[in-house]
C-alpha atoms as a PDB file:
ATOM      1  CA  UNK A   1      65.570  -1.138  -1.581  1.00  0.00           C
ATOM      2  CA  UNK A   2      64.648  -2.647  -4.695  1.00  0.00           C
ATOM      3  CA  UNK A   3      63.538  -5.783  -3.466  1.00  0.00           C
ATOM      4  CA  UNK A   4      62.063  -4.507   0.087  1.00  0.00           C
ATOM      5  CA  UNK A   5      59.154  -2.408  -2.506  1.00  0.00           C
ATOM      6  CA  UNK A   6      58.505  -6.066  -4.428  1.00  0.00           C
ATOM      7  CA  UNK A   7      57.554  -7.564  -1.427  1.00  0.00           C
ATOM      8  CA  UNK A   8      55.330  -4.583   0.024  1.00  0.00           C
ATOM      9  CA  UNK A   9      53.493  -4.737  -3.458  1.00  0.00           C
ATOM     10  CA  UNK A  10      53.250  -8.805  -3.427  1.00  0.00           C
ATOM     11  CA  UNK A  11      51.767  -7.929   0.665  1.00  0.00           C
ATOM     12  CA  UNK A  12      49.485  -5.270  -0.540  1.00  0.00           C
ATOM     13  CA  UNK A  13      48.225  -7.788  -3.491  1.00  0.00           C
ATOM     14  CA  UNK A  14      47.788 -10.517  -1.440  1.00  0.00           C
ATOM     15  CA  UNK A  15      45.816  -8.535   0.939  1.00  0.00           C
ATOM     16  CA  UNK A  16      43.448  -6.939  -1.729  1.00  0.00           C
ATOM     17  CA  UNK A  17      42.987 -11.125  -3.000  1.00  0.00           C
ATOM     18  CA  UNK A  18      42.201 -12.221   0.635  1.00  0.00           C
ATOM     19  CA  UNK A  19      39.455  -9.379   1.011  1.00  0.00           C
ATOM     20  CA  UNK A  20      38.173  -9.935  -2.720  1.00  0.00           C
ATOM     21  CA  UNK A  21      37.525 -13.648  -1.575  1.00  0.00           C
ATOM     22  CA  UNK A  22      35.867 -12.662   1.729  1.00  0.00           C
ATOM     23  CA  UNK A  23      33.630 -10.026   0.126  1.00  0.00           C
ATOM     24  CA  UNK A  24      32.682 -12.685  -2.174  1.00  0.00           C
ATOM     25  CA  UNK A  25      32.216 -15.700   0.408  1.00  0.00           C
ATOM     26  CA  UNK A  26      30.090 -12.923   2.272  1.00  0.00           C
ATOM     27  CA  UNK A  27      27.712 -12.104  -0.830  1.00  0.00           C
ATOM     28  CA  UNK A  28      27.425 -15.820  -0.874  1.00  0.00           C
ATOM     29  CA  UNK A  29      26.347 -16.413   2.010  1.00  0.00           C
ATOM     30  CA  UNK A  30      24.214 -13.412   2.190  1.00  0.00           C
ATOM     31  CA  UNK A  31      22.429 -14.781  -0.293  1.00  0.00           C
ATOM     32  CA  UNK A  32      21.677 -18.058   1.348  1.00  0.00           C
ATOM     33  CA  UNK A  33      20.300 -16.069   4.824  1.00  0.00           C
ATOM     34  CA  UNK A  34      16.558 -17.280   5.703  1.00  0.00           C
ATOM     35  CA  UNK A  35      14.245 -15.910   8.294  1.00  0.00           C
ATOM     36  CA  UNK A  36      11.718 -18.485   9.978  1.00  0.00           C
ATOM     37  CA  UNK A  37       8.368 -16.794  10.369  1.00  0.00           C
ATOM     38  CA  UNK A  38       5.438 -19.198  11.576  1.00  0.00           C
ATOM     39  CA  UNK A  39       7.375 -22.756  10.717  1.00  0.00           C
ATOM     40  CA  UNK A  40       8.384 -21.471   7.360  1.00  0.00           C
ATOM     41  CA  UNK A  41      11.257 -20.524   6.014  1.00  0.00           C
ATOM     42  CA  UNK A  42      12.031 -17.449   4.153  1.00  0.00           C
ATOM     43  CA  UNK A  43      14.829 -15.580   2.428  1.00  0.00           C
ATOM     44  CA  UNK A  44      15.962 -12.514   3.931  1.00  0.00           C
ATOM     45  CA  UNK A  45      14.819  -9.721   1.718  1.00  0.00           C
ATOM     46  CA  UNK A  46      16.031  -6.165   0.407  1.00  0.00           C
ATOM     47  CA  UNK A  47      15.430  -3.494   1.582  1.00  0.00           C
ATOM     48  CA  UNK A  48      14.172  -2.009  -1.442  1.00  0.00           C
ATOM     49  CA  UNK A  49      11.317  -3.415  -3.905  1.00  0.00           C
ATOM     50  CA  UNK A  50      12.692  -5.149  -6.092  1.00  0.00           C
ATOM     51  CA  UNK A  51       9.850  -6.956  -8.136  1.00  0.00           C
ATOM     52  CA  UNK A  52       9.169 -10.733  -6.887  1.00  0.00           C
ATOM     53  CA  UNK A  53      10.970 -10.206  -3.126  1.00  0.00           C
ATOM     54  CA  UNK A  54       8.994  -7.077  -1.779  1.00  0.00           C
ATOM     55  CA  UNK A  55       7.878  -8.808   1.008  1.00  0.00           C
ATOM     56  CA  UNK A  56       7.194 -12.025   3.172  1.00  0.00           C
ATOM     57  CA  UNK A  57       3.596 -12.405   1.452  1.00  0.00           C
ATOM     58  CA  UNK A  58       3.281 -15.430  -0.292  1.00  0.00           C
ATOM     59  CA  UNK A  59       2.831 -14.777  -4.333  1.00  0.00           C
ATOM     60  CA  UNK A  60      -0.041 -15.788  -6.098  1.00  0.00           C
ATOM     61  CA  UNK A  61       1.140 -17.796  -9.525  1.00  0.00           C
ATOM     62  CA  UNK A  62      -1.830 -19.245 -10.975  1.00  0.00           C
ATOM     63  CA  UNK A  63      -1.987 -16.781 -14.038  1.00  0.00           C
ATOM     64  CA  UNK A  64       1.580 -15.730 -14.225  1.00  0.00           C
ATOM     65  CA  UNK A  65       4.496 -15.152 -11.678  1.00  0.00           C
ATOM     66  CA  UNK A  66       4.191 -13.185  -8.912  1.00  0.00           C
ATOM     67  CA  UNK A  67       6.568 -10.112 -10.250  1.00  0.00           C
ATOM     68  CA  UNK A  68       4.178 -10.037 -13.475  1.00  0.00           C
ATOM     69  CA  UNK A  69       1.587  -9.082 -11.095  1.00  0.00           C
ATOM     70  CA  UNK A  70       3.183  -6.666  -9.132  1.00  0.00           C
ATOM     71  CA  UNK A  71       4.962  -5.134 -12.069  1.00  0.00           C
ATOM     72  CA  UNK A  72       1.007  -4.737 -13.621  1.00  0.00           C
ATOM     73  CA  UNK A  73      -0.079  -3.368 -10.110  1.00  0.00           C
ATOM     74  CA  UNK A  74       2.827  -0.846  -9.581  1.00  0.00           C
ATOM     75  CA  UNK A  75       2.382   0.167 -13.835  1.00  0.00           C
ATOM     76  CA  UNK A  76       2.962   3.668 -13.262  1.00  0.00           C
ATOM     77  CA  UNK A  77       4.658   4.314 -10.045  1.00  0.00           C
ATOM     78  CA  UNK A  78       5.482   3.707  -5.925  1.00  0.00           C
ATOM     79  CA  UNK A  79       4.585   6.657  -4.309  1.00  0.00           C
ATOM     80  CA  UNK A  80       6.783   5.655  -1.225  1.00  0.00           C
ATOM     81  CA  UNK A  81       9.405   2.806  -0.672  1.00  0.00           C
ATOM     82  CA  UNK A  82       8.926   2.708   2.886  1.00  0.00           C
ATOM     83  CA  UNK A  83       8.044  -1.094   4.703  1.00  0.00           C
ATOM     84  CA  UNK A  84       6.603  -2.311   1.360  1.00  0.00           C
ATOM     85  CA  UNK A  85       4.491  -5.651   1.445  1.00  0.00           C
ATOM     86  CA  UNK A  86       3.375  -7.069  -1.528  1.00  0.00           C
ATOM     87  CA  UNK A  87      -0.069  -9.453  -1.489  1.00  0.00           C
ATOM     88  CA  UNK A  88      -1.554 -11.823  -4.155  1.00  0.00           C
ATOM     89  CA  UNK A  89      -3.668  -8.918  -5.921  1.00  0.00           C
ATOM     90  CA  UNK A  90      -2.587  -5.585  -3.987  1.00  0.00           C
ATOM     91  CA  UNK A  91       0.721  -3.887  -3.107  1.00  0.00           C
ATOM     92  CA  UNK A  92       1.388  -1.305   0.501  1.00  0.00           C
ATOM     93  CA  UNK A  93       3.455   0.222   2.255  1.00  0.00           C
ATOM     94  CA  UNK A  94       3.041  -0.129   5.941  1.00  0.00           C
ATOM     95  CA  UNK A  95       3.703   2.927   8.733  1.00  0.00           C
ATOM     96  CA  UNK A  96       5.077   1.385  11.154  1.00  0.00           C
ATOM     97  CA  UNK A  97       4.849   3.807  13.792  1.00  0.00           C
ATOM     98  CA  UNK A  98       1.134   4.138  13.420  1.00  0.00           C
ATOM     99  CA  UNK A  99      -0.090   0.484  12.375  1.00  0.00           C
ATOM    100  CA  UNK A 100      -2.287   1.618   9.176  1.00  0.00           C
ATOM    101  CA  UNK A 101      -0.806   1.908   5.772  1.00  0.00           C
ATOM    102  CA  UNK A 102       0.934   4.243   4.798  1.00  0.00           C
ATOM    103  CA  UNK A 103      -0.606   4.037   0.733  1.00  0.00           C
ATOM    104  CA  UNK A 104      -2.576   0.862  -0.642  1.00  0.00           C
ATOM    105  CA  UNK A 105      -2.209   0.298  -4.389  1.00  0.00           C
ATOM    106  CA  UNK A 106      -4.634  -1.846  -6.424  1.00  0.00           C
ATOM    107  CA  UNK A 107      -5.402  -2.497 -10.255  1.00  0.00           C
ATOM    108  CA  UNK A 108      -8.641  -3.752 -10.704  1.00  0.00           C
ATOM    109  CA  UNK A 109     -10.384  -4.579 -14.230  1.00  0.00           C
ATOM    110  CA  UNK A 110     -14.320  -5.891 -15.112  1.00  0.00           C
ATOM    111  CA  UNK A 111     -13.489  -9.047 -14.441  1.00  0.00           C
ATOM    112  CA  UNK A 112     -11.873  -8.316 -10.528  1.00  0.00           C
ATOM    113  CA  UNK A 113     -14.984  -6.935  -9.340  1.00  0.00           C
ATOM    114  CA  UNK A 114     -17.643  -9.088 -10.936  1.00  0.00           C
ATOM    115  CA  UNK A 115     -19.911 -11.278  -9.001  1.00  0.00           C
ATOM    116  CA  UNK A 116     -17.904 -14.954  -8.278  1.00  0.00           C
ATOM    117  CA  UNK A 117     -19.669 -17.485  -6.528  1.00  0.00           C
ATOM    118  CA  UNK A 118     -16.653 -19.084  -5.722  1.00  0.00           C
ATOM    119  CA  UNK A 119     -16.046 -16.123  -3.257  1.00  0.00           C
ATOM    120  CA  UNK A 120     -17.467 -15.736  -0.161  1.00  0.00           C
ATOM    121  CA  UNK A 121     -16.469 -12.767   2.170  1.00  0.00           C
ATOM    122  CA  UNK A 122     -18.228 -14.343   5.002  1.00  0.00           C
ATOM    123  CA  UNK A 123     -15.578 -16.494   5.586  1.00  0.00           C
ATOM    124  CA  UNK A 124     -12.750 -13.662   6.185  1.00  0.00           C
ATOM    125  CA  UNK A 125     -11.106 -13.207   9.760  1.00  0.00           C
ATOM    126  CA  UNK A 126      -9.451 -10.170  10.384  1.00  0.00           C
ATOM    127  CA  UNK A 127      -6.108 -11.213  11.321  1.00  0.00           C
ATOM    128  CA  UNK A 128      -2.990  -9.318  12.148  1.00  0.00           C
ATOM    129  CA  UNK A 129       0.070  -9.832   9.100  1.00  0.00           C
ATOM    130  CA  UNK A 130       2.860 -12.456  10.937  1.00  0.00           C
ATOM    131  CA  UNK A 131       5.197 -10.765   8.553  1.00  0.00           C
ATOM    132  CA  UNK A 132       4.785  -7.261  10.450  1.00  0.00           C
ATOM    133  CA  UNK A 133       7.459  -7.447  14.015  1.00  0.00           C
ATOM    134  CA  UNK A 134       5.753  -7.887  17.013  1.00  0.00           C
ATOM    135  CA  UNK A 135       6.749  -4.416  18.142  1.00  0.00           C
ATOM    136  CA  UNK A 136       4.716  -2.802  15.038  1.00  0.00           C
ATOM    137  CA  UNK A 137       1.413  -5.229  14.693  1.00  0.00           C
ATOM    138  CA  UNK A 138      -1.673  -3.910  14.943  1.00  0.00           C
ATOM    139  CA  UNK A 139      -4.183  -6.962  16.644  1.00  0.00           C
ATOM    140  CA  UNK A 140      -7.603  -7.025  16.714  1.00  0.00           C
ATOM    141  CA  UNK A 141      -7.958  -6.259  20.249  1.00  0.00           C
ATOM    142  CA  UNK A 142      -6.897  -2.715  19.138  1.00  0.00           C
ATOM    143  CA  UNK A 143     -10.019  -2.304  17.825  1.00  0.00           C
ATOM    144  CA  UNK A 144     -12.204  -3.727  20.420  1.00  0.00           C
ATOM    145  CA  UNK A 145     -14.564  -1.402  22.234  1.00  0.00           C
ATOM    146  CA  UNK A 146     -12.510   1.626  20.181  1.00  0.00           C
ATOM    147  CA  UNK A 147     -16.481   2.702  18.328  1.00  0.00           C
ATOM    148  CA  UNK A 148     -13.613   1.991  15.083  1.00  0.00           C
ATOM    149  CA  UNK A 149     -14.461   0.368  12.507  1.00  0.00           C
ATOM    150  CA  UNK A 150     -11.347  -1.763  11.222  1.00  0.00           C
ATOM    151  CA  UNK A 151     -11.837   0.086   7.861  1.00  0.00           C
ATOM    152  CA  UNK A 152     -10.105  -1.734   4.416  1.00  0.00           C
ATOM    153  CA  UNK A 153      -7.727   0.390   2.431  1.00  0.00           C
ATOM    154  CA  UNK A 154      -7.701  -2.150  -0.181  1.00  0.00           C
ATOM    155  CA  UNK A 155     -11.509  -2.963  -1.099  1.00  0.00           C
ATOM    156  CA  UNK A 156     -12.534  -6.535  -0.220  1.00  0.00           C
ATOM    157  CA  UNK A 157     -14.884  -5.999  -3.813  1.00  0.00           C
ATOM    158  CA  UNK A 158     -12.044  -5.019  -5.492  1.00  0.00           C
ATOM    159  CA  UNK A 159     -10.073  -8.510  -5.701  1.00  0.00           C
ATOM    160  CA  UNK A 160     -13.113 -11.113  -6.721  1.00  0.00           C
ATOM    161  CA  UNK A 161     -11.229 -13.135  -8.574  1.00  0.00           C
ATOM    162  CA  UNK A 162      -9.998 -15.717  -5.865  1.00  0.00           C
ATOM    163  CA  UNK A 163     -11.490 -16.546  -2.406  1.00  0.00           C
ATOM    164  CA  UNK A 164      -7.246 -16.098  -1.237  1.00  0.00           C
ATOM    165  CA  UNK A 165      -7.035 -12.580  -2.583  1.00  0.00           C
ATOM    166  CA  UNK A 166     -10.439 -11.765  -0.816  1.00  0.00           C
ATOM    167  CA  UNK A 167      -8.847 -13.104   2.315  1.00  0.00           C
ATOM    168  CA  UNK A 168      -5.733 -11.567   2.313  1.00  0.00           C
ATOM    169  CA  UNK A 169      -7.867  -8.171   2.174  1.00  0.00           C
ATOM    170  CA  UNK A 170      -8.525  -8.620   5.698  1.00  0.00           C
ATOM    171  CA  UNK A 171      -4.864  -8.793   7.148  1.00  0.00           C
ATOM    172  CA  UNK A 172      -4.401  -5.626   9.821  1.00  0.00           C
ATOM    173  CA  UNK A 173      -1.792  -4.396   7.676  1.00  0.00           C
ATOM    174  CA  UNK A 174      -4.970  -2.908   5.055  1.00  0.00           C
ATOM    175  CA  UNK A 175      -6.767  -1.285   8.053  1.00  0.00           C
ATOM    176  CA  UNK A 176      -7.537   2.043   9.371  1.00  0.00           C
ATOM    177  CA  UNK A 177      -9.466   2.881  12.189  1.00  0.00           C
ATOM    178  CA  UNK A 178     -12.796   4.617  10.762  1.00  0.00           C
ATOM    179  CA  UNK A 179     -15.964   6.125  12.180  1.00  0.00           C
ATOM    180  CA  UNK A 180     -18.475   2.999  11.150  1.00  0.00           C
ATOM    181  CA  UNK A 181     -22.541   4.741  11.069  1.00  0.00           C
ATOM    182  CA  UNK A 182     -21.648   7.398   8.184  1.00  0.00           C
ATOM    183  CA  UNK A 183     -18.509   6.306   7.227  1.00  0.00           C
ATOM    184  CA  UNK A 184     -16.904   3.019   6.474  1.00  0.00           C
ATOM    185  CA  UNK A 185     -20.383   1.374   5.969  1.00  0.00           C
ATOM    186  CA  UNK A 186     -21.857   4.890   3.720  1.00  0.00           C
ATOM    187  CA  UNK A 187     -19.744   7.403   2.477  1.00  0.00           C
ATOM    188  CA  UNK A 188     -16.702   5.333   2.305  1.00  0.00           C
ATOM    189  CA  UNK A 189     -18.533   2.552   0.780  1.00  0.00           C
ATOM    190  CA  UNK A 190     -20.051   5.106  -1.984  1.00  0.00           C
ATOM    191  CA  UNK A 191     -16.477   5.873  -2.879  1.00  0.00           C
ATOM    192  CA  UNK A 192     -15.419   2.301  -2.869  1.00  0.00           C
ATOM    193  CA  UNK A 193     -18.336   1.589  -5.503  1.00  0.00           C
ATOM    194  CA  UNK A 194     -17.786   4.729  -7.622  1.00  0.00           C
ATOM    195  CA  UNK A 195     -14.352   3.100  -8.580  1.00  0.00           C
ATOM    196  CA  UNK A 196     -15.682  -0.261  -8.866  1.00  0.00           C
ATOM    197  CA  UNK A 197     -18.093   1.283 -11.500  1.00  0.00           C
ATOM    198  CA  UNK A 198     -14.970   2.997 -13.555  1.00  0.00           C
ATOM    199  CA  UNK A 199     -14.563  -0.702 -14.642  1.00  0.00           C
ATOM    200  CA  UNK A 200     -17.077  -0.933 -16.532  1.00  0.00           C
ATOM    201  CA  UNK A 201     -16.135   2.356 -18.813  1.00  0.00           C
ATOM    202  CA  UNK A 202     -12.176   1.675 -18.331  1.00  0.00           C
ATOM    203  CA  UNK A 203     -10.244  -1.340 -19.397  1.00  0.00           C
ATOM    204  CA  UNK A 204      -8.251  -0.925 -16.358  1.00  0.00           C
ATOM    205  CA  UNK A 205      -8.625   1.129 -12.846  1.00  0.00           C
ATOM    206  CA  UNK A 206      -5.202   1.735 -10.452  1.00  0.00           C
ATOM    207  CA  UNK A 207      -6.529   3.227  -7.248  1.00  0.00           C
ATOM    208  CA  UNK A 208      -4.118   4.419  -4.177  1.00  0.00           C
ATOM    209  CA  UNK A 209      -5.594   4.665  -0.933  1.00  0.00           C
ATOM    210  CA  UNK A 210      -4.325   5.983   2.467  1.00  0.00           C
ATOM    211  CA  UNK A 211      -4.718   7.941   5.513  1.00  0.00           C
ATOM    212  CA  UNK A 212      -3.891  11.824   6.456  1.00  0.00           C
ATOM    213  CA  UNK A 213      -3.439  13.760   9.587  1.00  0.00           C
ATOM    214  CA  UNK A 214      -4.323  17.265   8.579  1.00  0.00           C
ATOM    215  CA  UNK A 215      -3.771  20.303  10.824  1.00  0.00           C
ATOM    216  CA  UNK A 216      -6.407  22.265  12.120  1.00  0.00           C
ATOM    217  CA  UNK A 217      -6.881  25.787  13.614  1.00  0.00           C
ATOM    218  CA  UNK A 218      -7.389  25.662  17.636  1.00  0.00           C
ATOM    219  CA  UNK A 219      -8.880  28.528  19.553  1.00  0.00           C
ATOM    220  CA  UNK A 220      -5.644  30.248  20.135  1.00  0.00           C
ATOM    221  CA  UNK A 221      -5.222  31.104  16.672  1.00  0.00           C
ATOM    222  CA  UNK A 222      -2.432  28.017  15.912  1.00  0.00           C
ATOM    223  CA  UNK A 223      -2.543  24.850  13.733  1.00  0.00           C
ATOM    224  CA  UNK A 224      -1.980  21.763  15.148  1.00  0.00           C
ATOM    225  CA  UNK A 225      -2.172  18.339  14.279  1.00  0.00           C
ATOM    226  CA  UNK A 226      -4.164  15.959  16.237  1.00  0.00           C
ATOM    227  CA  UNK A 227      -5.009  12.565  16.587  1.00  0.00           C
ATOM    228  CA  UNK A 228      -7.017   9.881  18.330  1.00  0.00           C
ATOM    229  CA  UNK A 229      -4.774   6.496  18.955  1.00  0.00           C
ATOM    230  CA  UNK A 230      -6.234   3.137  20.217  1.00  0.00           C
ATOM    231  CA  UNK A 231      -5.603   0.043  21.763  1.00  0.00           C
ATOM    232  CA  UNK A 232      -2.580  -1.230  24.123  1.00  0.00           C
ATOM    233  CA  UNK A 233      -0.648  -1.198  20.662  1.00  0.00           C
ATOM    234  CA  UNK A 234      -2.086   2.971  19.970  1.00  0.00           C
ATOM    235  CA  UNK A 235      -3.131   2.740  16.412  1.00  0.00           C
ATOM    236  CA  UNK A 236      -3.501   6.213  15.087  1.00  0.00           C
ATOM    237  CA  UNK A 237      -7.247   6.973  13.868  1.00  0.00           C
ATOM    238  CA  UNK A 238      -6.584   9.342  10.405  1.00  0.00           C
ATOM    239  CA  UNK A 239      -8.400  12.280  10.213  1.00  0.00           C
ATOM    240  CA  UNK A 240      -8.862  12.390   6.792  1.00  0.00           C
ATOM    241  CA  UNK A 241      -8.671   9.457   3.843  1.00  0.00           C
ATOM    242  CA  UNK A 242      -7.852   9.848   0.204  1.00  0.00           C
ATOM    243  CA  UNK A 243      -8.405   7.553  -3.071  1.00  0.00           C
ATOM    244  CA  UNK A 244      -5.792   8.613  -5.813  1.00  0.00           C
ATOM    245  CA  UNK A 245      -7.135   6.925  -8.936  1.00  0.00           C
ATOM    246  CA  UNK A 246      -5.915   6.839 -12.922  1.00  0.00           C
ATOM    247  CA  UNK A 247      -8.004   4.965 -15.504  1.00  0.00           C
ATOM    248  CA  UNK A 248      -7.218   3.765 -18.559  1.00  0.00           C
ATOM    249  CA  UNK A 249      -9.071   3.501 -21.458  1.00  0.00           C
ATOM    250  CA  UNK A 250      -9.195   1.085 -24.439  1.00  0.00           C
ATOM    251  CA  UNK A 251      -7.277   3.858 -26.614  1.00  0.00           C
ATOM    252  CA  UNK A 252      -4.844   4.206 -24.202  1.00  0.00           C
ATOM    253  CA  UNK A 253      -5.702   7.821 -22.798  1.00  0.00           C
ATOM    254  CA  UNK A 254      -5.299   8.441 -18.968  1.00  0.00           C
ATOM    255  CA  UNK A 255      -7.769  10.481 -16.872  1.00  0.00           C
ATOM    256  CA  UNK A 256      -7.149  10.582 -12.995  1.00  0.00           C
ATOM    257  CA  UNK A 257      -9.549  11.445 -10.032  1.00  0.00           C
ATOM    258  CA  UNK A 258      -8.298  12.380  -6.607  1.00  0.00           C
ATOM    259  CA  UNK A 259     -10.683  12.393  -3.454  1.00  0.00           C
ATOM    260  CA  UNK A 260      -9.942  13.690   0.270  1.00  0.00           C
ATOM    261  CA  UNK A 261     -12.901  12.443   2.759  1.00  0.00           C
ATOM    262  CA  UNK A 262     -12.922  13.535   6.565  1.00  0.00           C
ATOM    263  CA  UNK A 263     -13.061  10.413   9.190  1.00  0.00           C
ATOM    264  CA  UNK A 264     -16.437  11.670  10.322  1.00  0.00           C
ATOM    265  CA  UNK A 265     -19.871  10.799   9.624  1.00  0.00           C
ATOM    266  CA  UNK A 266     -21.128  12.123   6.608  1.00  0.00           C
ATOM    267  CA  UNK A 267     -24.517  13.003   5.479  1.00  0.00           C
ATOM    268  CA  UNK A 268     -25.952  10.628   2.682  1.00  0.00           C
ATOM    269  CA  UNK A 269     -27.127  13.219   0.266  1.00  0.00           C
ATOM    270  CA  UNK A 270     -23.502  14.497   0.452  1.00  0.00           C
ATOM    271  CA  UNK A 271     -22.295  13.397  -3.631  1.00  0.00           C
ATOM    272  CA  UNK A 272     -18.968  11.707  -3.228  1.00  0.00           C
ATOM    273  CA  UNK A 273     -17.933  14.502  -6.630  1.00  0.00           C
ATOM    274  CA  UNK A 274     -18.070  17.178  -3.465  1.00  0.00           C
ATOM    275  CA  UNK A 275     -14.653  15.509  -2.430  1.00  0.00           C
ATOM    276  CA  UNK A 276     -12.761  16.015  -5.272  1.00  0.00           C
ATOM    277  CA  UNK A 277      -9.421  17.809  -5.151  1.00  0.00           C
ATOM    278  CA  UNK A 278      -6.507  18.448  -7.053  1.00  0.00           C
ATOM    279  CA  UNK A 279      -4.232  15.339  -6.736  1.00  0.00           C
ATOM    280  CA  UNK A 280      -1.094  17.838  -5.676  1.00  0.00           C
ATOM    281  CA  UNK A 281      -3.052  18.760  -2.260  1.00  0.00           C
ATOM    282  CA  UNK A 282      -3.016  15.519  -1.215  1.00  0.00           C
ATOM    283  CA  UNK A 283       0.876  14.788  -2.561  1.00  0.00           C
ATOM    284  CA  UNK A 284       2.020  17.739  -0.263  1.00  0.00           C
ATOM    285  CA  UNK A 285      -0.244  17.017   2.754  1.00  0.00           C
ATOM    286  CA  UNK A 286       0.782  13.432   2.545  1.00  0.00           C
ATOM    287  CA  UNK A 287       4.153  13.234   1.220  1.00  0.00           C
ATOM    288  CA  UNK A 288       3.966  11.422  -1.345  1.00  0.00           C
ATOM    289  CA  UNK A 289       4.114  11.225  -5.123  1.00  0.00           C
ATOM    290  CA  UNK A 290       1.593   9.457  -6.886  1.00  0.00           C
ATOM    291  CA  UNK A 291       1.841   7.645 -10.324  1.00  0.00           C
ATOM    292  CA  UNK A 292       4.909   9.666 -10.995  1.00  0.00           C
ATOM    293  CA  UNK A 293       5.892   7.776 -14.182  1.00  0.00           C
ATOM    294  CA  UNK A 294       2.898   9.755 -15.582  1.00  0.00           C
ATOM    295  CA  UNK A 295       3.287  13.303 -16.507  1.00  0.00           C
ATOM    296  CA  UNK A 296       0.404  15.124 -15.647  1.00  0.00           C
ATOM    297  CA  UNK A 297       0.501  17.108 -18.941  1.00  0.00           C
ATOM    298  CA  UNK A 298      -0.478  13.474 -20.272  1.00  0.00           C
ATOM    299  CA  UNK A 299      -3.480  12.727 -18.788  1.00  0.00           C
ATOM    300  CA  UNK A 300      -6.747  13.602 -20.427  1.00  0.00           C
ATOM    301  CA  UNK A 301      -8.841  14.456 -17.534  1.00  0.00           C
ATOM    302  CA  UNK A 302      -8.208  15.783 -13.854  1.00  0.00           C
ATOM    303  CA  UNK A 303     -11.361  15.001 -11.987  1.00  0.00           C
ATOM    304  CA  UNK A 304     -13.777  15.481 -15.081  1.00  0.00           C
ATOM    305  CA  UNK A 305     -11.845  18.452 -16.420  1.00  0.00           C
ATOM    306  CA  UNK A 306      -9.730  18.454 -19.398  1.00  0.00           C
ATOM    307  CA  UNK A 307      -6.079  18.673 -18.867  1.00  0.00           C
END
C-alpha cells in the first residue's frame, strides 16, 4: 500500500513538471508570435495598453521612446481600453462597429501648434489605417457623395511639430462623418482654435475628442436614438461631438473645459462658450470616464468657474 501511494505521488509530480515545462515553452513561444501586415512584420500585441505595444502604429523616437510619449499623452487617464491605437503624437480608441473613434486623446504645448515650415498639410491623403481588419475599415469611398465631411478628431494643427505626425492625422481611424458648410470648416474649426489658443496661457493642453448618439423625443412621445450611416462599409454619422479638455498651468493648477456641439450647421455668431457643459453629462451620455486620475475636487476651474 505503502509503495503503490509513492508512485501515485512520483505520477502526479511528474505530471505537474511536464505541464510546468509546456506552460513555459508556450509563454515562449507566445512571445515570439508576429503578424505580417503590408510586408512587415509585427509582434502580436496585448490586448490591453500596455505603454510601448498599444498598437500596430509605428512609434515616433526622435525625442525619446515611443512609451515616453504615450505615457506624456495618456498623463492623467484612458477613458476606455477598447481597440486602442497609439500614433506618433496622438493616442484612440477605435469603435469598431461604427468606423469613427470611439475617444481621441492629444497633448499639445506652444511649440505643437506653432507655424513650421517644414510642414505642409497639402501633402496629406486620407487613407484608411492597414492596422484596422478589413471587416472594420472605414475607406474613403465611404465618404464619397455622402455631403460628409471626413471630419479629424485629432486636429491636423494640433501636431506641427513633424510633417509624419501631420500625416498620420489623416488615417480613417481619426474621422467622423460631419456636416462640412457650418460645421467641420466653422464651428468645429472655432473649437479646434479655441484650444490651440489655451497654449499660449497653459504650459500644456490634453484634449479628448469623440462622437455621441444622443436620444431624442419623436412625435409619439418616446426617445429614440437615431442615426445616419454611410457608405458600402455604413459608417455611423454622430449626432453630437464633444472636446473634453484639462490645462495645465506653469504652477501646476488644473482647470478643465468640456464642450458638446450638435453635427449640424451652426450659425457663426453662435460663441463656441454657448457649448459648454458639465464634463459628467458627457461621461454618462458617452460612457466614459475622462482624466480619471484627476479628482475633480482638484481642479481649479470647471469651464471658467471655480471649483
Amino acid at each position: 500500500m505503502f509503495s503503490k501511494r509513492i508512485l501515485h505521488i512520483a505520477q502526479l509530480g511528474a505530471v505537474g513538471v511536464a505541464g510546468y515545462y509546456i506552460g513555459c515553452k508556450d509563454k515562449i513561444n507566445s512571445l515570439n508570435d508576429t503578424v505580417v501586415i503590408d510586408g512587415k512584420t509585427l509582434k502580436s500585441m496585448p490586448g490591453l495598453p500596455i505603454f510601448g505595444t498599444v498598437s500596430a502604429a509605428t512609434p515616433y523616437t526622435e525625442s525619446g521612446s515611443p512609451q515616453d510619449r504615450i505615457s506624456q499623452i495618456m498623463k492623467y487617464g484612458f477613458p476606455s481600453l477598447d481597440n486602442v491605437r497609439s500614433y506618433d503624437d496622438y493616442v484612440l480608441s477605435y469603435d469598431r462597429r461604427n468606423r469613427v473613434p470611439n475617444w481621441v486623446f492629444e497633448h499639445i504645448t506652444k511649440g505643437h501648434v506653432m507655424k513650421n515650415d517644414a510642414v505642409d498639410r497639402s501633402k496629406c491623403d486620407f487613407k484608411p489605417d492597414e492596422s484596422i481588419h478589413p471587416f472594420f475599415r472605414s475607406q474613403n469611398s465611404d465618404y464619397k457623395g455622402s455631403g460628409f465631411d471626413r471630419g479629424h478628431m485629432a486636429a491636423a494643427g494640433n501636431h506641427r511639430l513633424a510633417q509624419k505626425h501631420v500625416d498620420q492625422t489623416f488615417f480613417l481611424t481619426n474621422m467622423a462623418p460631419q456636416v462640412g458648410e457650418g460645421f467641420n470648416r466653422h464651428a468645429w474649426n472655432r473649437l479646434e482654435k479655441h484650444v490651440r489658443k489655451l497654449t499660449k496661457v497653459y504650459d500644456n493642453v490634453y484634449c479628448c475628442t469623440g462622437p455621441l448618439y444622443l436620444p431624442r423625443k419623436e412625435v409619439d412621445g418616446k426617445s429614440y436614438i437615431k442615426y445616419q450611416v454611410i457608405g458600402a462599409n455604413t459608417v455611423a454619422v454622430p449626432t453630437h461631438f464633444y472636446k473634453v479638455v484639462v490645462a495645465e498651468s506653469p504652477d501646476g493648477s488644473l482647470d478643465m473645459e468640456a464642450y458638446v456641439m450638435p453635427n449640424q450647421k451652426i450659425p457663426d455668431e453662435t460663441p463656441v462658450s454657448s457649448y459648454m457643459v458639465p464634463p459628467e453629462t458627457i461621461e454618462r451620455a458617452a460612457g466614459l470616464l475622462f482624466f480619471d486620475k484627476i479628482q475633480r475636487s482638484k481642479l481649479s476651474r470647471i469651464n471658467g468657474k471655480k471649483v
